[in-house]
C-alpha atoms as a PDB file:
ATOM      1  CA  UNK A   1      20.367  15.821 -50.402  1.00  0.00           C
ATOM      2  CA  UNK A   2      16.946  15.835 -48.955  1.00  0.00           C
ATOM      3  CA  UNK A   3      17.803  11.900 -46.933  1.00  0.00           C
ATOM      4  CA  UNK A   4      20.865  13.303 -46.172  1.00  0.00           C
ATOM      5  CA  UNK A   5      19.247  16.428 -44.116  1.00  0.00           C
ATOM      6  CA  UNK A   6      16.571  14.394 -42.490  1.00  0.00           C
ATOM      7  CA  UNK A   7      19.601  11.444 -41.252  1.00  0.00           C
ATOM      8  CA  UNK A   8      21.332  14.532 -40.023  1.00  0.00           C
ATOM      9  CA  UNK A   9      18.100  15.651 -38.262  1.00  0.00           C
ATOM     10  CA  UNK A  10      17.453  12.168 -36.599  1.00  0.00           C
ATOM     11  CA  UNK A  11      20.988  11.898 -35.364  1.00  0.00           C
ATOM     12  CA  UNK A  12      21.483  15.564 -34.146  1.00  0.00           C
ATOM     13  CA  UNK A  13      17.934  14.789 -32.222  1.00  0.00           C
ATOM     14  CA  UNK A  14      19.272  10.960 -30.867  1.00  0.00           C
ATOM     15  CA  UNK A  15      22.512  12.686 -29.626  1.00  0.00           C
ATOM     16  CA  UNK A  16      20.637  15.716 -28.050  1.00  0.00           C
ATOM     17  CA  UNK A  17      17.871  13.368 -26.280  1.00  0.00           C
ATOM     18  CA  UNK A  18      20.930  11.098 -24.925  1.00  0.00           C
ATOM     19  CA  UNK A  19      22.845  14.426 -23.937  1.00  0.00           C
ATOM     20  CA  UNK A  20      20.125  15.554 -21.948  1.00  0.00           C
ATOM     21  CA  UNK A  21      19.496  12.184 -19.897  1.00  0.00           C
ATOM     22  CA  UNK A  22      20.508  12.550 -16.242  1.00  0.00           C
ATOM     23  CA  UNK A  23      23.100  10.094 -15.418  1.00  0.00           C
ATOM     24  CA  UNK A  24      21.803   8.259 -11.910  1.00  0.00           C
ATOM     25  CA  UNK A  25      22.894   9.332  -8.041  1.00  0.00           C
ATOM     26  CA  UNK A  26      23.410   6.551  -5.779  1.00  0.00           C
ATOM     27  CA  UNK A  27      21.921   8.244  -2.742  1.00  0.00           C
ATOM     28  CA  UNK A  28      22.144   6.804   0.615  1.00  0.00           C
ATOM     29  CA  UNK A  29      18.553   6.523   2.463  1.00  0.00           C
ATOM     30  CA  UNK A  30      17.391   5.317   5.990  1.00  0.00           C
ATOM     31  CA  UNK A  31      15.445   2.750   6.693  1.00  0.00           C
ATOM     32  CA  UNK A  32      12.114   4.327   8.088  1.00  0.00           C
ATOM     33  CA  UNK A  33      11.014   3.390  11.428  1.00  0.00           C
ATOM     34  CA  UNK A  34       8.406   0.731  11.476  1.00  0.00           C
ATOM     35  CA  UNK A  35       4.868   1.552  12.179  1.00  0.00           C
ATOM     36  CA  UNK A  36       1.113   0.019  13.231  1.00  0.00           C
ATOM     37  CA  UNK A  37      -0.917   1.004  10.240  1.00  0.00           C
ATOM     38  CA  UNK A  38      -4.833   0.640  10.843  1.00  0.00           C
ATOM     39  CA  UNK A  39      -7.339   1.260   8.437  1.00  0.00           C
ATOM     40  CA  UNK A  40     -11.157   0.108   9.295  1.00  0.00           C
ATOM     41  CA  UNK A  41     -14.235  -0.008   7.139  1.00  0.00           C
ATOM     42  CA  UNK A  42     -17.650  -0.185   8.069  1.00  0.00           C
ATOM     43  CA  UNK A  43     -19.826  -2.638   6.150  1.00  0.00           C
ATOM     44  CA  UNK A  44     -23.346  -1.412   4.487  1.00  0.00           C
ATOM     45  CA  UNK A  45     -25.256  -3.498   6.194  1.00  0.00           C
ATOM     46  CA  UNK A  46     -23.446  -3.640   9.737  1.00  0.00           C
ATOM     47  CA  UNK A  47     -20.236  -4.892  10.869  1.00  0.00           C
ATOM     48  CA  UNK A  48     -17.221  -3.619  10.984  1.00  0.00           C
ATOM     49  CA  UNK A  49     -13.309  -4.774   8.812  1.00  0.00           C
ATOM     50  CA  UNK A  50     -10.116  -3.610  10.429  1.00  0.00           C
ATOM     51  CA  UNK A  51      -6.559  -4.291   8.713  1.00  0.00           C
ATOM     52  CA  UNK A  52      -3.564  -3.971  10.878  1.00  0.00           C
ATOM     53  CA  UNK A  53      -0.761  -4.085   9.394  1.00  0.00           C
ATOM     54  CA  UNK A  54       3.323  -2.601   9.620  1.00  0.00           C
ATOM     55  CA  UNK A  55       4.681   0.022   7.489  1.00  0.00           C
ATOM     56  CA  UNK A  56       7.090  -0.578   4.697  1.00  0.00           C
ATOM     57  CA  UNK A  57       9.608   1.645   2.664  1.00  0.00           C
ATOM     58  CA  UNK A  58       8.176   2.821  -0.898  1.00  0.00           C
ATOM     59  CA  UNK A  59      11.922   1.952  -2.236  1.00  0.00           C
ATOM     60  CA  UNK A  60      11.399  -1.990  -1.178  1.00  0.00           C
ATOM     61  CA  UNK A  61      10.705  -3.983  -3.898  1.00  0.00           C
ATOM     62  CA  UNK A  62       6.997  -5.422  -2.578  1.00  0.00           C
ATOM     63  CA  UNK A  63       4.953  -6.315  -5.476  1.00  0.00           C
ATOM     64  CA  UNK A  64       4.935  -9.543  -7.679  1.00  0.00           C
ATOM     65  CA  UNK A  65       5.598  -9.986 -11.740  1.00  0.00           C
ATOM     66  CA  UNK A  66       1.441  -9.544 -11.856  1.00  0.00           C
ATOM     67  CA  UNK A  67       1.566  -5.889 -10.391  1.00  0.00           C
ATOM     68  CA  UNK A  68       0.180  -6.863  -7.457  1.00  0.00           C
ATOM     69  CA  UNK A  69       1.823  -7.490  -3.763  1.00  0.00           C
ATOM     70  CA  UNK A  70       2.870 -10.947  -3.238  1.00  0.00           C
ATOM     71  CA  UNK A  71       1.331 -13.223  -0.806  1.00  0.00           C
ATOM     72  CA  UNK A  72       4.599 -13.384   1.100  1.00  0.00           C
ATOM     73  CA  UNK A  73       5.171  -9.590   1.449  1.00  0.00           C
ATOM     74  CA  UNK A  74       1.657  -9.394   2.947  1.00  0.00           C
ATOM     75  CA  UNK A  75       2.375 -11.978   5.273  1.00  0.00           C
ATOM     76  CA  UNK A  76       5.705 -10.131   6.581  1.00  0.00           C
ATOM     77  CA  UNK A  77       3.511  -6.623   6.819  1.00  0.00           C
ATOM     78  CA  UNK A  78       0.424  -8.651   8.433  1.00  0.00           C
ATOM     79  CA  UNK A  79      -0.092  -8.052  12.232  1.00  0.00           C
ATOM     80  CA  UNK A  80      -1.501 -11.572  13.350  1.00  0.00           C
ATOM     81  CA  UNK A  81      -2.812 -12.562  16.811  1.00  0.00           C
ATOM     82  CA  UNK A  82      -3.318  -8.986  17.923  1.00  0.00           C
ATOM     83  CA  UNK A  83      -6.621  -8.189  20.332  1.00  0.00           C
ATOM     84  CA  UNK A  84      -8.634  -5.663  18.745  1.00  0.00           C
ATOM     85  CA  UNK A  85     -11.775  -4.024  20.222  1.00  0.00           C
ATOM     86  CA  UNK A  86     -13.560  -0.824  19.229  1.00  0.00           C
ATOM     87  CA  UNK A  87     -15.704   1.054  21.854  1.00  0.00           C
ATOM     88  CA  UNK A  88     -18.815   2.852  20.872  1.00  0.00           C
ATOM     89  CA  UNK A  89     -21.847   4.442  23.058  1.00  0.00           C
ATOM     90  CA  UNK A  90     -20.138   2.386  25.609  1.00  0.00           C
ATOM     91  CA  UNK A  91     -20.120  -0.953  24.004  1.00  0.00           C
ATOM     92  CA  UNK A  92     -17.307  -2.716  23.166  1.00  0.00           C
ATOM     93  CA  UNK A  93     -17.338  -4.778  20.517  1.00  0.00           C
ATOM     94  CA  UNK A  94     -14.127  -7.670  20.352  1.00  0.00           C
ATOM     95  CA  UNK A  95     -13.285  -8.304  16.444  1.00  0.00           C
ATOM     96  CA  UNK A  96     -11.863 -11.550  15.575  1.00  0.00           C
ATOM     97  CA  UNK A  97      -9.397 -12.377  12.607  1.00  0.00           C
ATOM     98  CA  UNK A  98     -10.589 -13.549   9.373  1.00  0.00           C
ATOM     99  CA  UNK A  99      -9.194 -17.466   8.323  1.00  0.00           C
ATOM    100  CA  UNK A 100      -8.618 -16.513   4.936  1.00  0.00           C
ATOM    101  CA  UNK A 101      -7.100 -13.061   4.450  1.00  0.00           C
ATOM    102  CA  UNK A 102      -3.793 -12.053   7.556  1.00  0.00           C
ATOM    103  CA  UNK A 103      -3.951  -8.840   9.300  1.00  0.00           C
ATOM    104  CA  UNK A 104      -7.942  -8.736   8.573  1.00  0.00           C
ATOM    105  CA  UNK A 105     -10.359  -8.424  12.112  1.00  0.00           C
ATOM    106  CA  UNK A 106     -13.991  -8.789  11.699  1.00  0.00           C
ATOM    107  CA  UNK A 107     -17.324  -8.116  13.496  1.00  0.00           C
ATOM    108  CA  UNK A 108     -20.650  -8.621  11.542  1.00  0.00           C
ATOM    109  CA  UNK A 109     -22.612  -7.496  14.210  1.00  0.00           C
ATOM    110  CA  UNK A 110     -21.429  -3.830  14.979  1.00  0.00           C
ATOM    111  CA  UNK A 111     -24.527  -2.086  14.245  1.00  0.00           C
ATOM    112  CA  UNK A 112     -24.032   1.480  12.270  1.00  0.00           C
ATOM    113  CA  UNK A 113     -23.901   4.286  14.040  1.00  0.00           C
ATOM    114  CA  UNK A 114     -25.703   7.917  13.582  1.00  0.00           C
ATOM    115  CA  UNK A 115     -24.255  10.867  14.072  1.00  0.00           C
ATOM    116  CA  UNK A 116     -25.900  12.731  16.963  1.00  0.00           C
ATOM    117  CA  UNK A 117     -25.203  16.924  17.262  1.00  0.00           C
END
């Protein structure tokens, strides 16, 4: 009597798990308007990274079987052969791209910068 119960238990709790399992909505979305995305880092001992790249929809599938984003869906978000500068105490600095790594500008010499009040 006492298996009996605890089947019964286990299949009331399967069916009432299943029962309570939203059932998809195929929802319609728009494809959001592509972007410039710049982010820039300044290196510890001088220089400056910048990464250009163009935005992407979070539904797009953009990342490889490892986890990470695949080589080619970096290349397609990548902004090559662009002319970035960056301005500072009026100096401009020209940053050129890295060989290795698309989308990635680079000056070693930009010299860190203190902020004056």
């Amino acid at each position: 009597m006492r298996i009996h119960f605890h089947n019964s238990a286990l299949l009331f709790l399967a069916i009432l798990i299943y029962s309570c399992t939203p059932k998809p909505l195929d929802i319609e979305l728009e494809a959001p308007k592509e972007r410039l995305v710049i982010a820039s880092q300044m290196l510890p001992r001088g220089g400056m990274v910048v990464s250009l790249t163009k935005s992407f929809s979070s539904l797009k599938k953009t990342k490889a079987g490892d986890g990470n984003y695949s080589e080619e869906f970096i290349r397609q978000i990548a902004v090559k052969n662009a002319v970035v500068t960056i301005t500072y105490n009026n100096v401009t600095e020209n940053l050129t791209p890295n060989d290795t790594i698309p989308g990635l500008y680079q000056n070693l010499s930009v010299q860190h910068l203190r902020y004056q009040t």
